[in-house]
Protein backbone atom coordinates (compact mmCIF):
# COMPACT_ATOMS: atom_id res chain seq x y z
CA UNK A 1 127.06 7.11 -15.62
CA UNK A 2 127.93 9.16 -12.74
CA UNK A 3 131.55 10.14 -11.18
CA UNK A 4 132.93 8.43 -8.71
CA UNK A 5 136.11 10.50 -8.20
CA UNK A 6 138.75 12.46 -9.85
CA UNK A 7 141.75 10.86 -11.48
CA UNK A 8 144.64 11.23 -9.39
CA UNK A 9 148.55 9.72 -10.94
CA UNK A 10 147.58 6.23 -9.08
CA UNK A 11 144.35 5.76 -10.69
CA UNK A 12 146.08 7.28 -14.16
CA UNK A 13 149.01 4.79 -13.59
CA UNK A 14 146.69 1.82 -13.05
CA UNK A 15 144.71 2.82 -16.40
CA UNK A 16 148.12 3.30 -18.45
CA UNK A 17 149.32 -0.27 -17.49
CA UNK A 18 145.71 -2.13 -18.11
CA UNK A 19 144.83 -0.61 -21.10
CA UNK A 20 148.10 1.16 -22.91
CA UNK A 21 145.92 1.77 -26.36
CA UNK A 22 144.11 4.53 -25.05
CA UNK A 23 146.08 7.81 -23.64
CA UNK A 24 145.29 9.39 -20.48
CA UNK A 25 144.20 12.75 -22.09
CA UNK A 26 141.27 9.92 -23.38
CA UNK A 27 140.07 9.73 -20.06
CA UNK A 28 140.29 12.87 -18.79
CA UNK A 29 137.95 13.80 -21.88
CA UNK A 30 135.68 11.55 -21.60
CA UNK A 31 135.16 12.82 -18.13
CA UNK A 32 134.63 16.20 -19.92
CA UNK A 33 132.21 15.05 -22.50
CA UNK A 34 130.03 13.29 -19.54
CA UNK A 35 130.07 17.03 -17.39
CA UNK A 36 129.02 18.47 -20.86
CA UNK A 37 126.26 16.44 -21.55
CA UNK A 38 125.01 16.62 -17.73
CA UNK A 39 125.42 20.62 -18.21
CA UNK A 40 122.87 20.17 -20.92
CA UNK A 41 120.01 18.59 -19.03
CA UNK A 42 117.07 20.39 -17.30
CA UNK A 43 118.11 18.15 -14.21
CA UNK A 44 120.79 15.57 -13.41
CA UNK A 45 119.92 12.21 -13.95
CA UNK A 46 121.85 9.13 -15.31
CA UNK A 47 122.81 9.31 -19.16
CA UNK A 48 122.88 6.34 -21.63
CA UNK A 49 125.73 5.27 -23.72
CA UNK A 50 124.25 6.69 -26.56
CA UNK A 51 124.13 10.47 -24.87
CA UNK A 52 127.84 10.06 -24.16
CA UNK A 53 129.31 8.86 -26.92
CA UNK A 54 127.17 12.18 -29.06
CA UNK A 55 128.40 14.14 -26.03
CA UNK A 56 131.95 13.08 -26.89
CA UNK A 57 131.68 13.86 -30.40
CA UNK A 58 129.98 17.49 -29.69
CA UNK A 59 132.40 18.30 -27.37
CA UNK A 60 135.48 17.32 -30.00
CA UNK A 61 134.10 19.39 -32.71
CA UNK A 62 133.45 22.35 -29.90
CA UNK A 63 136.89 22.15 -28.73
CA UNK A 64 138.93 20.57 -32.16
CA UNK A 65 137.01 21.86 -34.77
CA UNK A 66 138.13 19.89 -37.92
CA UNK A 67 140.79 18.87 -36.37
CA UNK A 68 138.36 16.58 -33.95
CA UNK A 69 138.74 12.86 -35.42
CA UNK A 70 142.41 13.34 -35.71
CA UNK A 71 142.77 14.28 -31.85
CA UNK A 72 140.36 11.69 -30.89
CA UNK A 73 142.46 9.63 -32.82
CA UNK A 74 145.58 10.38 -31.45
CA UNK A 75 144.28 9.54 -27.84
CA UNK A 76 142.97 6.18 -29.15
CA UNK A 77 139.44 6.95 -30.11
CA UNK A 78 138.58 5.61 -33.28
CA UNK A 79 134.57 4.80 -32.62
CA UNK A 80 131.89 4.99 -30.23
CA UNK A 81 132.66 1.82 -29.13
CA UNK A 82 136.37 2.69 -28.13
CA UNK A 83 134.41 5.13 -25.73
CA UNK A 84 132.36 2.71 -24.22
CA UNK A 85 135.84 0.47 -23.32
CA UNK A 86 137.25 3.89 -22.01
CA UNK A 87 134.26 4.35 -19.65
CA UNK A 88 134.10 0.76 -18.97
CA UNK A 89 137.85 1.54 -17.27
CA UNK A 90 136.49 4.29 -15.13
CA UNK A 91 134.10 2.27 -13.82
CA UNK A 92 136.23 -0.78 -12.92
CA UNK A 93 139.14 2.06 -11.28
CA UNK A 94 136.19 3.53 -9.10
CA UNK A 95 135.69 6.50 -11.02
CA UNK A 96 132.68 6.03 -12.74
CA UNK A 97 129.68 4.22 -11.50
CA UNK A 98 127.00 2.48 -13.77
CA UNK A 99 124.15 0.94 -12.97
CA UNK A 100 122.85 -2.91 -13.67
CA UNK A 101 121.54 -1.97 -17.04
CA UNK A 102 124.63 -0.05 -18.60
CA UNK A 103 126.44 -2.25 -21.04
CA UNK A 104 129.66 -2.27 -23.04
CA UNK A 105 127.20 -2.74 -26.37
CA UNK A 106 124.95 0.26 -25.44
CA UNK A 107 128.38 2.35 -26.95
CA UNK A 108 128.15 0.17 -30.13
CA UNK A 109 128.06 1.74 -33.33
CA UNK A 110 126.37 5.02 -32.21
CA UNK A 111 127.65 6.86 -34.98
CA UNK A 112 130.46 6.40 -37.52
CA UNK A 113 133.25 8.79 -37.11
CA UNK A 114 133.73 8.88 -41.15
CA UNK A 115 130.06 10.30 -41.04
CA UNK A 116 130.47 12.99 -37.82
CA UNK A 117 133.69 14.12 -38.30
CA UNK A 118 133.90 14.57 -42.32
CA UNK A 119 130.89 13.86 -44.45
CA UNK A 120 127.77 15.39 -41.33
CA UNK A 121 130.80 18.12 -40.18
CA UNK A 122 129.55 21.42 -39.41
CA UNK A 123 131.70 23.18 -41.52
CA UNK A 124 129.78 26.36 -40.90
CA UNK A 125 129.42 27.04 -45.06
CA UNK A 126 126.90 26.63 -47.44
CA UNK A 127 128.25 24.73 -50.36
């Protein structure tokens, strides 16, 4: 996926009325997850659904600590696939761009959020 353009209050309004689940703060960090993962590469090149949807949940646990699946949450994330539909709405509001073999499944069950976010957490402790 690559950016198109920045979200601007038309292209936030358009996203609010077509797909009310998600918040706009979903967007907007989804956005951020994508400039993280391409921040992490040797070189840009296009990333798979799979490297965003583990870039989203890095970036959550970076920024939200334990508090990650409950702010996700919040916004309307509750699984990898709920970031696929979000990206899936950049793309059709000219914001993302994918190319002819990106797919809505390829954010499918990536990970379960019980198993990232509380049983595989970082806590930082040896128990």
């Amino acid at each position: 996926m690559a950016t198109g353009m920045i979200l601007d209050e038309d292209v936030l309004d358009r996203l609010r009325e077509r797909y009310p689940r998600y918040h706009e703060t979903a967007y907007i960090f989804v956005l951020s997850a994508l400039h993280f993962v391409l921040e992490r590469l040797d070189q840009p090149r296009h990333i798979s659904g799979r490297e965003l949807a583990e870039g989203v949940r890095d970036l959550a646990i970076d920024r939200f600590g334990p508090m990650a699946r409950t702010v996700l949450e919040h916004w309307g994330i509750q699984s990898t696939a709920d970031v696929g539909h979000l990206v899936f709405a950049l793309v059709e509001c000219s914001i993302l761009i994918k190319q002819e073999e990106d797919d809505l499944a390829d954010f499918a069950d990536v990970f379960s959020f019980d198993e990232a976010f509380n049983q595989d957490y970082p806590w930082g402790v040896d128990l």
